[in-house]
Protein backbone atom coordinates (compact mmCIF):
# COMPACT_ATOMS: atom_id res chain seq x y z
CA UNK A 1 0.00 0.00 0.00
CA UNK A 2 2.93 2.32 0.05
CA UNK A 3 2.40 3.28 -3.61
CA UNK A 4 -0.79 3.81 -3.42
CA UNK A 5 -1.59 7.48 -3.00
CA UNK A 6 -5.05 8.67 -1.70
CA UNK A 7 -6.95 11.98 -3.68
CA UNK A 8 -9.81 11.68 -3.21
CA UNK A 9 -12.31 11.71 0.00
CA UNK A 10 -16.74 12.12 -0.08
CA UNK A 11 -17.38 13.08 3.33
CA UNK A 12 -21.06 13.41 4.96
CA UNK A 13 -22.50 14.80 7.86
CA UNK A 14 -20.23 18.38 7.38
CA UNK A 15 -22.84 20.37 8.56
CA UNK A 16 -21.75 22.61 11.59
CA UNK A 17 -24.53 21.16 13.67
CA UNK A 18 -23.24 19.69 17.11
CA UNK A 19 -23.92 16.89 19.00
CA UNK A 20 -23.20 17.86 21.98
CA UNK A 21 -23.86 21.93 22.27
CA UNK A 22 -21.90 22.19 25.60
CA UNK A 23 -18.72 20.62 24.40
CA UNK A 24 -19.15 21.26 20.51
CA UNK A 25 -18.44 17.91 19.14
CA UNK A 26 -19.10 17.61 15.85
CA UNK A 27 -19.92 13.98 13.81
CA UNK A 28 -17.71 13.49 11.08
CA UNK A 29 -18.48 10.43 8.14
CA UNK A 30 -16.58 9.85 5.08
CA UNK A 31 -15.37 7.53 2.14
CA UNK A 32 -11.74 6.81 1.60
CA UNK A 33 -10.83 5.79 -1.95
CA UNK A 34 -7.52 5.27 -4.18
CA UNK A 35 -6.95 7.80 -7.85
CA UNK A 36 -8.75 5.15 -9.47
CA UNK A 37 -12.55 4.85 -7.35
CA UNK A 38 -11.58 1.89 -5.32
CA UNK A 39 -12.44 2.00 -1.78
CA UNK A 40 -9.59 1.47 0.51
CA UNK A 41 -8.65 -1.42 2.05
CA UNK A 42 -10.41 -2.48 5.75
CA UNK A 43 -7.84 -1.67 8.38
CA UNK A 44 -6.59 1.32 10.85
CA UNK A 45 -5.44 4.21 9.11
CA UNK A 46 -4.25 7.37 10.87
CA UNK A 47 -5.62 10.46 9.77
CA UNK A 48 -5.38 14.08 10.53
CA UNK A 49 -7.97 16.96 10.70
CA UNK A 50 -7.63 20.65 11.00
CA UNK A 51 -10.29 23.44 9.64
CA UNK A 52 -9.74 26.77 7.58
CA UNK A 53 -11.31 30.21 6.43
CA UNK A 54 -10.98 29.54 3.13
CA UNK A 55 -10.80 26.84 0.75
CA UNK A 56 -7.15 26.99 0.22
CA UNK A 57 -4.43 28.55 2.08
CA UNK A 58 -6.34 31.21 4.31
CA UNK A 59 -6.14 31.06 8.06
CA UNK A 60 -6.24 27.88 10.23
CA UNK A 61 -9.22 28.67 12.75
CA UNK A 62 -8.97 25.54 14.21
CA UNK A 63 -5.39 23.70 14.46
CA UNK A 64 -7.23 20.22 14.57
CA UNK A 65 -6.60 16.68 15.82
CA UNK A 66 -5.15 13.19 14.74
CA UNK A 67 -7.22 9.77 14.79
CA UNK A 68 -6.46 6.56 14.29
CA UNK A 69 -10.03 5.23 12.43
CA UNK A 70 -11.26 1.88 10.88
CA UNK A 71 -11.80 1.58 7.65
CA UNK A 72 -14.77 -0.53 6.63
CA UNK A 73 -15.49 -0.84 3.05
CA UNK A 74 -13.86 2.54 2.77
CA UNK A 75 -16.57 4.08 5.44
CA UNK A 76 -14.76 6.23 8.23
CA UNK A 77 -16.47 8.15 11.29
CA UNK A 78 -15.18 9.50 14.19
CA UNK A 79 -16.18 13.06 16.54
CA UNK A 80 -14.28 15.90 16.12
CA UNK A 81 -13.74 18.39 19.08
CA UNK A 82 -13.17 15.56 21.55
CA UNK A 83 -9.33 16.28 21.66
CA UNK A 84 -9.22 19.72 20.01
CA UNK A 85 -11.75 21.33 21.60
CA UNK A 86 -13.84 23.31 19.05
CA UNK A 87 -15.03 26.05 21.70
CA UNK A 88 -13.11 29.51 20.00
CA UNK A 89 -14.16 27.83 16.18
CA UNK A 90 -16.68 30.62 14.75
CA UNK A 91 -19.16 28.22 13.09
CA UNK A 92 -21.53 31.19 12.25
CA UNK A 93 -19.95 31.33 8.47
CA UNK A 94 -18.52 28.82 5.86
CA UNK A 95 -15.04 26.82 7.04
CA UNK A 96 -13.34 24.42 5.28
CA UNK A 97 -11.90 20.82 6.41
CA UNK A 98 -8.79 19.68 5.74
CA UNK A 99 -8.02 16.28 5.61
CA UNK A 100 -4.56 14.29 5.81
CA UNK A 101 -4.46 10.59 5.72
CA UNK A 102 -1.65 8.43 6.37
CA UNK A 103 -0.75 6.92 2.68
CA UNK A 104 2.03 5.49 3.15
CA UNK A 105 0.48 3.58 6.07
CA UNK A 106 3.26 3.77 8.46
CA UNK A 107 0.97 5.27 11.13
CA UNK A 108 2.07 8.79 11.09
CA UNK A 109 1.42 12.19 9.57
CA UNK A 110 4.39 13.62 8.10
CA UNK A 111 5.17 15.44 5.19
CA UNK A 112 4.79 12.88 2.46
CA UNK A 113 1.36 12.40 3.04
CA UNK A 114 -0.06 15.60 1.37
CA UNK A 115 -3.56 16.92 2.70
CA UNK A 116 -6.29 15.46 0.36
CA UNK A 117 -8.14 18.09 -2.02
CA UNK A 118 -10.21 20.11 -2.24
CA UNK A 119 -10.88 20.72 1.58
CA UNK A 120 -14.28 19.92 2.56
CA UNK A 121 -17.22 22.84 2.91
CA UNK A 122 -18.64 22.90 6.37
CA UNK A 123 -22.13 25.00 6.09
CA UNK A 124 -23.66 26.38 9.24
CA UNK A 125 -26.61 24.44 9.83
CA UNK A 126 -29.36 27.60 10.45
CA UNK A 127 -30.65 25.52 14.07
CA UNK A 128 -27.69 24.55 15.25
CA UNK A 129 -26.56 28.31 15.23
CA UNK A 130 -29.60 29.15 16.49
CA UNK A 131 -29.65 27.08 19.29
CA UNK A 132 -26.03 27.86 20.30
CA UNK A 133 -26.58 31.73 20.07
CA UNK A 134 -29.69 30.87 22.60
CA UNK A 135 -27.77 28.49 25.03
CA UNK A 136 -24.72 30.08 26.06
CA UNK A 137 -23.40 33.31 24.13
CA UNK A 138 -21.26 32.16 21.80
CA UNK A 139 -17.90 33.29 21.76
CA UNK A 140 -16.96 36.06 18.47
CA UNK A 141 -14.02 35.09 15.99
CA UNK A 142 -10.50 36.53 17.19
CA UNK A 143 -12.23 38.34 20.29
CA UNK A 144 -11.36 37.84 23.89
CA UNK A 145 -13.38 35.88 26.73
CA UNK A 146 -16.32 38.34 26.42
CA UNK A 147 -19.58 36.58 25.96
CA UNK A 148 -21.99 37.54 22.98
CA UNK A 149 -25.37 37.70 22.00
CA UNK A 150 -26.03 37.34 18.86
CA UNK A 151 -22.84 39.13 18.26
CA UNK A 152 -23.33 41.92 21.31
CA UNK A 153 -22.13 41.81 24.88
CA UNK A 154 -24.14 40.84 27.63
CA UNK A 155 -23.74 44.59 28.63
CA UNK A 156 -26.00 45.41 26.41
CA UNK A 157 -28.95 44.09 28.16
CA UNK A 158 -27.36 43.90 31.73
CA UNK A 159 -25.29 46.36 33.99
CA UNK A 160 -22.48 43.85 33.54
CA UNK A 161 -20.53 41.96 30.84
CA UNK A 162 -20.93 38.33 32.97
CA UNK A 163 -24.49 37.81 32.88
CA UNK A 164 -24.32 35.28 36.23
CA UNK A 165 -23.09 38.45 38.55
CA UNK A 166 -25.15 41.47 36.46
CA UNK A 167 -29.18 42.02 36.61
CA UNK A 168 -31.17 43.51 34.06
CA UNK A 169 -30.51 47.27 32.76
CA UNK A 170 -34.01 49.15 34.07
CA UNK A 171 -33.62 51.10 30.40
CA UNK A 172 -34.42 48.21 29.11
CA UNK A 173 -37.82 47.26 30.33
CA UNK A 174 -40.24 48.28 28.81
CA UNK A 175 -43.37 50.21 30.66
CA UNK A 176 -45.90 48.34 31.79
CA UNK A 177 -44.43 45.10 30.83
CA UNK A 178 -44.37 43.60 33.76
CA UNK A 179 -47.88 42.93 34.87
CA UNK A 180 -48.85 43.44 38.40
CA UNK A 181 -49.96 39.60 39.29
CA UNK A 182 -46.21 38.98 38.68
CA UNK A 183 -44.64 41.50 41.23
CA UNK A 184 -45.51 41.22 45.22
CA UNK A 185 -47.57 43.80 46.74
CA UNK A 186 -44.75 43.86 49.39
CA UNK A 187 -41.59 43.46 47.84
CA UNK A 188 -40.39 47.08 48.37
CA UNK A 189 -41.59 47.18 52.10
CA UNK A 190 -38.62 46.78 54.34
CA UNK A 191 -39.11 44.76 57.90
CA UNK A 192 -40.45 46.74 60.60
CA UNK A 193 -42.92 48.10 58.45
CA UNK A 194 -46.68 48.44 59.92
CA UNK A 195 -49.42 48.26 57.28
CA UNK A 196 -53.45 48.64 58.37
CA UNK A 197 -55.93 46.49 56.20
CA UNK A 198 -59.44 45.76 56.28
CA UNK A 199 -58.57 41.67 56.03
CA UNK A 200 -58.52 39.17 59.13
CA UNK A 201 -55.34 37.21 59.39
CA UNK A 202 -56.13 34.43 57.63
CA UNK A 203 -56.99 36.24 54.19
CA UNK A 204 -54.39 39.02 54.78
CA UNK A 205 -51.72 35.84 54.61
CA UNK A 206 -53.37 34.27 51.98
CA UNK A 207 -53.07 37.45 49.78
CA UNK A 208 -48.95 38.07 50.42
CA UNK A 209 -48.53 34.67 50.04
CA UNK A 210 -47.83 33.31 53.80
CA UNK A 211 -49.03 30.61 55.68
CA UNK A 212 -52.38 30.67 57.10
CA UNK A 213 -50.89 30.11 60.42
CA UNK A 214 -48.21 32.06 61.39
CA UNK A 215 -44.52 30.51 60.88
CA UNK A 216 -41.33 32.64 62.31
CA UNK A 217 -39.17 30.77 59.31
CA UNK A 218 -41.38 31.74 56.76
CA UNK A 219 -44.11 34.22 57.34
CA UNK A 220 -43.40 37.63 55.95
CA UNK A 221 -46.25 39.36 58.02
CA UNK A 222 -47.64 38.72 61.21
CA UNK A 223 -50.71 40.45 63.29
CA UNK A 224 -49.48 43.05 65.90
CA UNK A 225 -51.62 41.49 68.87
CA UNK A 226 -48.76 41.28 71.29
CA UNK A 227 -49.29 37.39 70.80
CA UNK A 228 -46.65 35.58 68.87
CA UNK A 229 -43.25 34.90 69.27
CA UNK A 230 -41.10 37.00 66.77
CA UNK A 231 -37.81 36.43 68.58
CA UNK A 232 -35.97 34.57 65.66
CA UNK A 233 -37.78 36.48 62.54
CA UNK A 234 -35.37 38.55 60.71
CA UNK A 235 -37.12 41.43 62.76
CA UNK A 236 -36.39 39.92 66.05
CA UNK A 237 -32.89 39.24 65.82
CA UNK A 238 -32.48 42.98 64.16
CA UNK A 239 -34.55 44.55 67.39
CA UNK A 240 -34.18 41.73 70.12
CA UNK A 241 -38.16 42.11 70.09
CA UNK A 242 -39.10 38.79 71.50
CA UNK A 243 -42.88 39.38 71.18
CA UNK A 244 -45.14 41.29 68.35
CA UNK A 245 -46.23 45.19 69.58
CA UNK A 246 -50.03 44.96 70.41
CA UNK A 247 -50.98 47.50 68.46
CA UNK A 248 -54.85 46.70 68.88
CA UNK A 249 -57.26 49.18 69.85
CA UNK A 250 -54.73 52.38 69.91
CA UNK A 251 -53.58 55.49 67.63
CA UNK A 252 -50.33 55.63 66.01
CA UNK A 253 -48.08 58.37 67.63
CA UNK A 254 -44.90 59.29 66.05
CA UNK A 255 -41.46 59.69 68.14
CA UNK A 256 -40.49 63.22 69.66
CA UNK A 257 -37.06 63.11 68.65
CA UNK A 258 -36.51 66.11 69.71
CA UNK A 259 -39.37 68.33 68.64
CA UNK A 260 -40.29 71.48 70.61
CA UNK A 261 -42.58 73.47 69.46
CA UNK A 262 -46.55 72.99 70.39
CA UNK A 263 -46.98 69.88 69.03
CA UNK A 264 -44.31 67.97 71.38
CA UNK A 265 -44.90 64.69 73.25
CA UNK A 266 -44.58 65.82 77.09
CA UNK A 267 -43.50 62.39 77.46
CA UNK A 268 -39.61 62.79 75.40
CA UNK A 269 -38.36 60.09 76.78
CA UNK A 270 -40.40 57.46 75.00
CA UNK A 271 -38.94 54.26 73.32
CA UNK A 272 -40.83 52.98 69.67
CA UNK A 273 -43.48 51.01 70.98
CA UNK A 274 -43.54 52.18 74.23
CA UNK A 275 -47.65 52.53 75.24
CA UNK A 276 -48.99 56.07 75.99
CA UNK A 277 -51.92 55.91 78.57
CA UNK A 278 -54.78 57.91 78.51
CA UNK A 279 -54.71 61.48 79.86
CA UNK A 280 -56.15 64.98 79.83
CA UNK A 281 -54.37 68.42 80.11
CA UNK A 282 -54.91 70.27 82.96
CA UNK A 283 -57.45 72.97 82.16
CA UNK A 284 -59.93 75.19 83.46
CA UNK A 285 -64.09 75.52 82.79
CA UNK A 286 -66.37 78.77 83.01
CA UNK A 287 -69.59 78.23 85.29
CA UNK A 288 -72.35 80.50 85.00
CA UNK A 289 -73.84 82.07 88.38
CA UNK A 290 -76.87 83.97 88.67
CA UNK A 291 -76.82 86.91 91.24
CA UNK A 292 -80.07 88.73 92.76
CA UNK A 293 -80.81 92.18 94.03
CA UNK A 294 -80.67 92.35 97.86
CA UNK A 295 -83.96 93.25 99.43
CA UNK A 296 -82.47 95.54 101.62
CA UNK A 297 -81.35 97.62 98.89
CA UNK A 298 -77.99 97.48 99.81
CA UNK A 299 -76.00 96.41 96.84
CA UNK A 300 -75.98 93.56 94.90
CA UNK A 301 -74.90 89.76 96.49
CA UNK A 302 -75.15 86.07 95.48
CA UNK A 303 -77.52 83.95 97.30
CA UNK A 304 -76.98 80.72 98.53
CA UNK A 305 -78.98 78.45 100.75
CA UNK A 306 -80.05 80.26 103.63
CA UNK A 307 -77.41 82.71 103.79
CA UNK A 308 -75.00 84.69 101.17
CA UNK A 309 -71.92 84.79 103.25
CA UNK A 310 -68.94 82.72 102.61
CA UNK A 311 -67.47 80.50 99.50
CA UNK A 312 -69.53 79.57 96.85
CA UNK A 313 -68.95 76.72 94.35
CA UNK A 314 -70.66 75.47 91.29
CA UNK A 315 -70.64 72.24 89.22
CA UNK A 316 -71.05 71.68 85.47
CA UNK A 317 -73.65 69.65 84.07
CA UNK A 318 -72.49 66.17 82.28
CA UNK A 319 -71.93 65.98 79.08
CA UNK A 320 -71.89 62.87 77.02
CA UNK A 321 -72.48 59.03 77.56
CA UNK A 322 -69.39 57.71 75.16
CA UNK A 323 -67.20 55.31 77.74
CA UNK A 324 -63.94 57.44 76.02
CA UNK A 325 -63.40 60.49 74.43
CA UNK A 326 -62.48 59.59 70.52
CA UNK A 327 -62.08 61.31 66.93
CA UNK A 328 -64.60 60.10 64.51
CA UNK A 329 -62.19 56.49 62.97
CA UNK A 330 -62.24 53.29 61.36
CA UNK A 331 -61.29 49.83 62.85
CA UNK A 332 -58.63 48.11 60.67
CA UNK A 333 -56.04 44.91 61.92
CA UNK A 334 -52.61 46.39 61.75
CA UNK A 335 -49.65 43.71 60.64
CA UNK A 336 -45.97 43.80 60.27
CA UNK A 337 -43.26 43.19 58.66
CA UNK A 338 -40.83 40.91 60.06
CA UNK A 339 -39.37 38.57 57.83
């Protein structure tokens, strides 16, 4: 077989469509033959690959690989890419394969065994680029490690080039894209926040999406009765609040901090959630009294009882039948925010 000299090769299966997108292998089938048609002769031959920009001379975009096949009625397959890996190979336009085989069968390239022609077209199979565009970035021709889509960065789309530590540039999204069953109502609300609402417990959880009964690992709400155990919610551990504020029946008063004008709590001193009792302001009431001509026509004097003489005192009449003095309001269950 040492005479013999291979020229000519039919190859199948050149299509730049992968079998394995992650790794980029790429199935390679062809038929061996002698000058005069014959198909070579069954045995291991040793045959090298590499691909190119053009169909002759051009650039080598891939440096290739060496194999050592079986030949079977002339029939050879093999993968390419599993020892060359085919990862910085642009297969977005047309390459060319070049194939060497071993002619003089002494189970080496070398330079007497001349690379068969003409190199073999590989076409970009439209899916295959597709889908690799869509899976991972691919990777541009002669570029560095930057990721692409569809032949742009990432940075594009995100803040970042590395789309596993960016998020999504706010420019662009578009308005109103996003509908509202797809964002929580409480998503911007940080813990410690108090919200009012006109639902019970049970429905209030069921609308933000906790458990019906309250769980300290995963409720995000809980009601401020003063009855449940908050101590290792996120709130808890931030405030070393080992109970819920019970908030129930009682108007929200803001903190001093330092205010002193009218409008000042008396009571400075005051720590956030602290309860304010009920009190009044000392103040005074005018009382009519009714005076009477003396019959002795000696002036004017206030009668009382059986004589004028002495201290008098009067009492107001009762106003009212209310068990508390209140502005007109609304009853609502107050929850918050702890986790």
């Amino acid at each position: 077989m040492k005479d013999r000299v291979l020229c000519a090769l039919c190859a199948f299966g050149l299509m730049a469509s992968f079998c394995d997108v992650e790794a980029q292998l790429m199935p390679f089938q062809g038929r061996l033959s002698a000058p005069n048609g014959d198909s070579l002769a069954d045995g291991a031959r040793v045959v090298q690959f590499k691909m190119y920009d053009a169909p002759v001379g051009g650039r080598a975009v891939w440096n290739g690989e060496v194999h050592q096949l079986s030949v079977n009625g002339g029939m050879v397959n093999t993968i390419l890419g599993s020892k060359s890996s085919l990862g910085g190979v642009n297969f977005s336009g047309t390459l060319y394969l070049e194939v060497t085989v071993d002619a003089n069968a002494d189970g080496s390239i070398s330079p007497v065994d001349p690379p068969l022609l003409p190199r073999q077209m590989i076409l970009p199979a439209p899916f295959a680029v597709k889908a690799a565009r869509a899976d991972v970035a691919t990777r541009s021709e002669g570029a560095d490690d930057s990721r692409t889509l569809n032949g742009k960065t990432w940075s594009s789309i995100m803040t970042g080039n590395d789309p596993a530590a960016s998020t999504l540039r706010i420019d662009k999204i578009a308005d109103e894209s996003i509908p509202a069953s797809k964002l929580a109502a409480d998503s911007r609300l940080p813990i410690g926040t108090i919200v009012q609402s006109l639902l019970a417990p049970a429905a209030y959880a069921s609308v933000v999406g906790d458990p019906e009964a309250f769980d300290a690992a995963a409720s995000k709400w809980v009601a401020a009765d003063g009855a449940h155990d908050i101590s290792s919610t996120a709130y808890g551990q931030l405030t070393g609040q080992s109970t819920t504020p019970d908030l129930r029946g009682v108007f929200l008063r803001g903190l001093n901090q330092g205010r002193e004008d009218e409008f000042a709590d008396p009571d400075a001193a005051r720590e956030v959630g602290a309860l304010q009792k009920h009190a009044f302001e000392s103040h005074t009431h005018r009382i009519p009294i009714d005076y009477f001509e003396n019959t002795g026509g000696a002036g004017w004097s206030m009668t009382h009882g059986q004589t004028a003489w002495g201290a008098h005192r009067g009492e107001s009449y009762a106003e009212g039948t209310a068990p508390e003095t209140r502005p007109t309001n609304v009853a609502v269950y107050r929850y918050l925010r702890v986790n």
